[in-house]
Protein backbone atom coordinates (compact mmCIF):
# COMPACT_ATOMS: atom_id res chain seq x y z
CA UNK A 1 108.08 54.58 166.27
CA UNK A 2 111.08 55.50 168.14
CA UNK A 3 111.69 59.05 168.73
CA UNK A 4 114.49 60.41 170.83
CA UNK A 5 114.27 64.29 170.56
CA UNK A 6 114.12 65.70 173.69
CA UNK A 7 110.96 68.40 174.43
CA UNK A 8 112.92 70.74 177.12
CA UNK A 9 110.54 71.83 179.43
CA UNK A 10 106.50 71.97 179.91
CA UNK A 11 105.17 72.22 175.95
CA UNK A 12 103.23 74.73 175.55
CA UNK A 13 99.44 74.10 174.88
CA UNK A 14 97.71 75.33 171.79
CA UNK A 15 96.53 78.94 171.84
CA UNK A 16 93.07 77.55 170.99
CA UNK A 17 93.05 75.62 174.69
CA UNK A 18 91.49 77.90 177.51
CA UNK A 19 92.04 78.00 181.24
CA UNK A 20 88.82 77.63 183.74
CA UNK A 21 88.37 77.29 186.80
CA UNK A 22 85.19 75.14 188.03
CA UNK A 23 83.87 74.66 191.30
CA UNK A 24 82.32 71.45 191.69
CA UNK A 25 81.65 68.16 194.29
CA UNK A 26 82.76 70.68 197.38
CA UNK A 27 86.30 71.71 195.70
CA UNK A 28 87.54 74.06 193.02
CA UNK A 29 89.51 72.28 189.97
CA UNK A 30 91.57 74.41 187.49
CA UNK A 31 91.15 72.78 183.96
CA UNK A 32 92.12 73.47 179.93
CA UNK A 33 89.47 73.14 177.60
CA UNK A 34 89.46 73.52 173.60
CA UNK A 35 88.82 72.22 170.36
CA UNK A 36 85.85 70.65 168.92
CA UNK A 37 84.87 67.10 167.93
CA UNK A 38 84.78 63.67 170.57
CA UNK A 39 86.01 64.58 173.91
CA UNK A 40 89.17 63.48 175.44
CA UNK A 41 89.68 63.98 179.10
CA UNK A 42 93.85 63.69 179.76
CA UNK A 43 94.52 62.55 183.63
CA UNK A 44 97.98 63.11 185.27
CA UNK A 45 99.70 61.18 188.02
CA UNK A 46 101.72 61.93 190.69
CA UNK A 47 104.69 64.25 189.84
CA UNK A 48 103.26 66.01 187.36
CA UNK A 49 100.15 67.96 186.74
CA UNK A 50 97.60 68.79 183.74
CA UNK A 51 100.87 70.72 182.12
CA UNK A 52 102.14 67.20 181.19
CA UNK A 53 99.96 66.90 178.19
CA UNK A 54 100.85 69.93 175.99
CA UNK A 55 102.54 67.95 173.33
CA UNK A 56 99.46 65.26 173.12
CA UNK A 57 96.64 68.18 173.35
CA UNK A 58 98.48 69.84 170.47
CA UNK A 59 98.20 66.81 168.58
CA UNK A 60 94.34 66.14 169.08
CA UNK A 61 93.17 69.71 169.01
CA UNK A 62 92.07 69.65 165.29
CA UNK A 63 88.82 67.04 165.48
CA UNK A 64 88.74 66.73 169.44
CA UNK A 65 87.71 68.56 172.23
CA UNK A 66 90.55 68.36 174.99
CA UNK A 67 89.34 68.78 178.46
CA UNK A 68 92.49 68.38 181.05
CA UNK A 69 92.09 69.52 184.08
CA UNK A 70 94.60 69.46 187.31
CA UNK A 71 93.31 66.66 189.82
CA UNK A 72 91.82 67.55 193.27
CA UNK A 73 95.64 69.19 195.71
CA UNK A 74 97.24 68.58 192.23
CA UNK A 75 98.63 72.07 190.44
CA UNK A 76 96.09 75.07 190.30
CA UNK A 77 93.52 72.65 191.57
CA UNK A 78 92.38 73.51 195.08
CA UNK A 79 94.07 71.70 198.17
CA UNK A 80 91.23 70.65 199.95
CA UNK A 81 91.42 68.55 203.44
CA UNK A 82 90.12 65.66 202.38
CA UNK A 83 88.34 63.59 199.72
CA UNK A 84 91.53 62.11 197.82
CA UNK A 85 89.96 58.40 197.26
CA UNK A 86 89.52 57.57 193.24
CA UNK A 87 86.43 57.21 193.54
CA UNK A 88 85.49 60.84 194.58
CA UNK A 89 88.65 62.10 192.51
CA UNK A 90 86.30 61.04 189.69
CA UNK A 91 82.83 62.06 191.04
CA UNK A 92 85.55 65.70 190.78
CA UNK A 93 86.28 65.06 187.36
CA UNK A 94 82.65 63.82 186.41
CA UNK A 95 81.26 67.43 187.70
CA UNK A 96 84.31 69.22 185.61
CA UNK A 97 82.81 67.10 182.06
CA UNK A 98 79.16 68.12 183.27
CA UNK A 99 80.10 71.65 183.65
CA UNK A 100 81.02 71.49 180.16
CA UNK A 101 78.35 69.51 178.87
CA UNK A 102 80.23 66.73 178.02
CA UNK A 103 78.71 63.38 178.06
CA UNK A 104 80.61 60.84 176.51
CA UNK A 105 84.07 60.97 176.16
CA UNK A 106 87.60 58.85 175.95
CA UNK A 107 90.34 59.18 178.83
CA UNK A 108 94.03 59.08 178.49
CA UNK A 109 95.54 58.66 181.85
CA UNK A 110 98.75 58.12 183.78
CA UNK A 111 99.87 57.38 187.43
CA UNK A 112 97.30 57.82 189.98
CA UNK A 113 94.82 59.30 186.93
CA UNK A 114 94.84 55.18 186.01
CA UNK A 115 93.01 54.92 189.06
CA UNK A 116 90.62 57.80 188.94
CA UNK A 117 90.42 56.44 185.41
CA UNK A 118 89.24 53.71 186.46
CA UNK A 119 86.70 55.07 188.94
CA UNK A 120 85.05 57.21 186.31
CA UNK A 121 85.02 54.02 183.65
CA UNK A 122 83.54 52.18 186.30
CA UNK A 123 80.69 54.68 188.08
CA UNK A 124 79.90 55.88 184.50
CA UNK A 125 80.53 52.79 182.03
CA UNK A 126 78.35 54.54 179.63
CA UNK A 127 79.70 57.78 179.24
CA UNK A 128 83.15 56.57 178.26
CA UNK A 129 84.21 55.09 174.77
CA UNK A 130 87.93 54.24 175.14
CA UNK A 131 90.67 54.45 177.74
CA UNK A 132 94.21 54.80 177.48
CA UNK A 133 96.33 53.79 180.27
CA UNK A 134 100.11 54.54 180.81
CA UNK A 135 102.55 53.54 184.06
CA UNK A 136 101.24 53.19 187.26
CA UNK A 137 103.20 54.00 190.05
CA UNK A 138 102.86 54.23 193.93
CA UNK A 139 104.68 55.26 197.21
CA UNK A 140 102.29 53.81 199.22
CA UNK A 141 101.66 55.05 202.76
CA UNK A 142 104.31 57.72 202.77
CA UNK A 143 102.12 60.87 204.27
CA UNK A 144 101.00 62.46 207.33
CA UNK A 145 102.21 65.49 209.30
CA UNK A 146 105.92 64.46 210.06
CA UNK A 147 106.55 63.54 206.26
CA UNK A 148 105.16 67.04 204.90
CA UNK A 149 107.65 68.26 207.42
CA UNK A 150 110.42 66.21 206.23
CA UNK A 151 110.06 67.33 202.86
CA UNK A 152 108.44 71.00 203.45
CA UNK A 153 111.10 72.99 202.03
CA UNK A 154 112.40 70.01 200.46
CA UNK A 155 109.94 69.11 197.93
CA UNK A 156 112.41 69.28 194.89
CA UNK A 157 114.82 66.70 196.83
CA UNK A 158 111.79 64.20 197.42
CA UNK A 159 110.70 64.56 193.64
CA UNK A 160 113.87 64.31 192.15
CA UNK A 161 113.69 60.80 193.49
CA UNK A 162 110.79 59.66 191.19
CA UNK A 163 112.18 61.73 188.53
CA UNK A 164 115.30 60.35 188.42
CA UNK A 165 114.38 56.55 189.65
CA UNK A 166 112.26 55.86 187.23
CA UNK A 167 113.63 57.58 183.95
CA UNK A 168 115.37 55.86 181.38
CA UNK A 169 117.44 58.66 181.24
CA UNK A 170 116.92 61.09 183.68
CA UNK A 171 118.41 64.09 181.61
CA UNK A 172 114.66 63.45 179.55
CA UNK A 173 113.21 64.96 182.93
CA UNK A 174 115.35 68.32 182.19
CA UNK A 175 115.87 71.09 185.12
CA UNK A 176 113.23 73.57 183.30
CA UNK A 177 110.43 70.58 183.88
CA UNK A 178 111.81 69.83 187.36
CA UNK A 179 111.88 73.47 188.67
CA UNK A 180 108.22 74.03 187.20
CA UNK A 181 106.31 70.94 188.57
CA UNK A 182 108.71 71.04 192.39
CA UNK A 183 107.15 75.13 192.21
CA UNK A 184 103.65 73.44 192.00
CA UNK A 185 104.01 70.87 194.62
CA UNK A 186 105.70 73.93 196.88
CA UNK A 187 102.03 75.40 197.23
CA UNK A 188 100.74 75.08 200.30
CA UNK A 189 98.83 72.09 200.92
CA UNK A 190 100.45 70.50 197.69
CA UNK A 191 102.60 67.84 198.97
CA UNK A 192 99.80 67.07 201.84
CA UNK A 193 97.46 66.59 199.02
CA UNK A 194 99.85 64.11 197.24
CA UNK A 195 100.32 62.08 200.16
CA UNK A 196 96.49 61.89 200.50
CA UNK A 197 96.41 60.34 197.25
CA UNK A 198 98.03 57.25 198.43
CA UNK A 199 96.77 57.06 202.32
CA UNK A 200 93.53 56.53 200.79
CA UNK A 201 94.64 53.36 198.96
CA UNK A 202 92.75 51.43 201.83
CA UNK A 203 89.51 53.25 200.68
CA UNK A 204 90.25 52.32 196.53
CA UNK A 205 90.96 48.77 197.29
CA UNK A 206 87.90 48.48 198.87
CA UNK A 207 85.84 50.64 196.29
CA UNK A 208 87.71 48.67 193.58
CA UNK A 209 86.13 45.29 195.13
CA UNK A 210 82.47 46.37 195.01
CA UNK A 211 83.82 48.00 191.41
CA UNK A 212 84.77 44.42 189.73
CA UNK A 213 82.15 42.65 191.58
CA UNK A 214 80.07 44.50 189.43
CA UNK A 215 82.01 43.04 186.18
CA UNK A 216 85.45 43.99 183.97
CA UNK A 217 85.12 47.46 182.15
CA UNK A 218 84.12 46.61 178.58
CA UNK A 219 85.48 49.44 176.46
CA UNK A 220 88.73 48.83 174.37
CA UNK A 221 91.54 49.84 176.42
CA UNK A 222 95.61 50.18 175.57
CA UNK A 223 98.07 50.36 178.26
CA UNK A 224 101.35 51.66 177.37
CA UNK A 225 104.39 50.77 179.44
CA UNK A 226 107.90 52.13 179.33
CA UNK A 227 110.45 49.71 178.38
CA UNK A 228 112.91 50.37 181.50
CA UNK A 229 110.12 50.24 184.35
CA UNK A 230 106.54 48.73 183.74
CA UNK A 231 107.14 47.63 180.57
CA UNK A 232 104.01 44.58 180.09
CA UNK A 233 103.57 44.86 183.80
CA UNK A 234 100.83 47.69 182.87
CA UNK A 235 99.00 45.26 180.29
CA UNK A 236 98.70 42.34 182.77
CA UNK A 237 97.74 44.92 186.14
CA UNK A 238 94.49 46.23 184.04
CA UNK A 239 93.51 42.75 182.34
CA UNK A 240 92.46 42.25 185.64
CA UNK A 241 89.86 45.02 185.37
CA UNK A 242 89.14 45.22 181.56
CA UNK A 243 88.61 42.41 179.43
CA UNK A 244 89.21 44.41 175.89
CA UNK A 245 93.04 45.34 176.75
CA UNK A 246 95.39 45.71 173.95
CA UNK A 247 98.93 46.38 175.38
CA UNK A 248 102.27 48.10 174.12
CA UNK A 249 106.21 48.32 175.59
CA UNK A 250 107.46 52.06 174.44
CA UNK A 251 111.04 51.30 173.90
CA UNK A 252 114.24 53.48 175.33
CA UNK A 253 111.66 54.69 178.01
CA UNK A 254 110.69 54.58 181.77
CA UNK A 255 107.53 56.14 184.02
CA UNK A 256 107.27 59.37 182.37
CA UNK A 257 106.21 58.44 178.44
CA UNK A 258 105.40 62.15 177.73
CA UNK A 259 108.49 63.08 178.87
CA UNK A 260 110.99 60.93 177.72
CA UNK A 261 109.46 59.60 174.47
CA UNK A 262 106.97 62.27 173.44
CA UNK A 263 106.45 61.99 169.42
CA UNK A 264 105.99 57.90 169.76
CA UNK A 265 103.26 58.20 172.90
CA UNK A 266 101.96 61.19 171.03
CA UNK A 267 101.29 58.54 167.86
CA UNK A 268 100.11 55.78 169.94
CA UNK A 269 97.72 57.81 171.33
CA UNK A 270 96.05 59.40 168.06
CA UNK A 271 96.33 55.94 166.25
CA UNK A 272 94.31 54.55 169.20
CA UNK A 273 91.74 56.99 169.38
CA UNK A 274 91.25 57.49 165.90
CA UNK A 275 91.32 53.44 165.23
CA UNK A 276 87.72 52.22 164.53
CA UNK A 277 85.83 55.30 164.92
């Protein structure tokens, strides 16, 4: 499926899908919850926020329960000093699904949620039935107190650059998404909490070794890549962490698959979650 319509701006989540706030592992994480049925949990990346998923929660809400919540710095999340490894991104995210008394549940994640993804497949192998992975993507080191300077003031400038860079067609990432999500990563401690994401990489590379030494996740995963960036780059980067990988290239698309092609990652998504239930 190959759908070009364009969604301008954030889709708006079901009126069924409630906001909460839930303190948890030392921080405070703002999260949407509804529906009823298996639990998905939907993890954003870098650039965006929980707000990313409207179009996919909409389409799940029926016979799931959708938890999404904002990451740890990430949109109405708390921007706490530290603690921006995976690994404790998804001991945050664990405490959010225990809140709720969730205890088994599928993922769908993107961007640096791939990794906390990963984290929470691999701490709690039992608890999760299926992941979904869509493009990675990194900036590396980029952080510390003279870069949130740089950009302070700035941040739209700086985020236009992923935006743009890594669309198909950056007119998919329209101005009404653009001004919402650089509003978010205005907030005080936002764009310090970003860059934390990626200054800990040192810390996830070496909680990712003691991870596989441990063994390759065994749940069926699909990785989705966009045609005009990743493409089967994403299938190849997590066979080397999951053995039951099924991969697929979303045509006419780049980083941001929500974005750009929403109706075919929407039925990608379902078809895979709903496949051999």
């Amino acid at each position: 499926m190959n759908d070009h319509r364009h969604q301008d701006g954030i889709h708006p989540f079901s009126a069924v899908m409630q906001m909460r706030t839930i303190e948890t592992n030392g921080t405070s994480i703002h999260v949407r919850v509804g529906g009823h049925g298996p639990a998905v949990v939907l993890l954003h990346g870098f650039g965006t926020s929980g707000d990313m998923w409207g179009h996919l929660a909409n389409a799940l809400i029926e016979d799931h329960m959708i938890v999404v919540p904002d990451l740890r710095g990430s949109g109405l999340s708390s921007k706490s000093d530290g603690g921006y490894d995976k690994k404790n991104l998804a001991a945050d995210v664990v405490g959010v699904l225990d809140a709720l008394g969730v205890r088994t549940f599928e993922l769908v994640t993107h961007d640096i949620g791939i990794m906390v993804g990963f984290a929470i497949a691999a701490t709690h192998p039992e608890r999760v039935d299926k992941i979904l992975q869509e493009p990675a993507m990194w900036h590396f080191g980029f952080g510390g107190q003279d870069m949130e300077r740089l950009v302070a003031g700035r941040e739209r400038i700086y985020l236009d650059r992923f935006w743009n860079e890594l669309s198909r067609n950056p007119k998919r990432f329209d101005e009404a998404k653009r001004q919402h999500y650089a509003t978010l990563y205005a907030q005080p401690g936002a764009m310090r909490a970003g860059f934390a994401q990626f200054l800990s990489f040192s810390q996830d590379a070496a909680d990712n070794k003691a991870f596989l030494a441990k063994g390759k996740l065994r749940m069926p995963v699909l990785a989705l890549g966009g045609e005009a960036t990743f493409g089967s780059m994403i299938g190849a980067v997590v066979r080397c962490v999951a053995d039951n990988v099924e991969d697929v290239i979303i045509p006419d698309c780049g980083h941001w698959i929500t974005e750009e092609q929403p109706a075919a990652t929407t039925k990608l998504v379902v078809d895979f979650l709903h496949r051999a239930r």
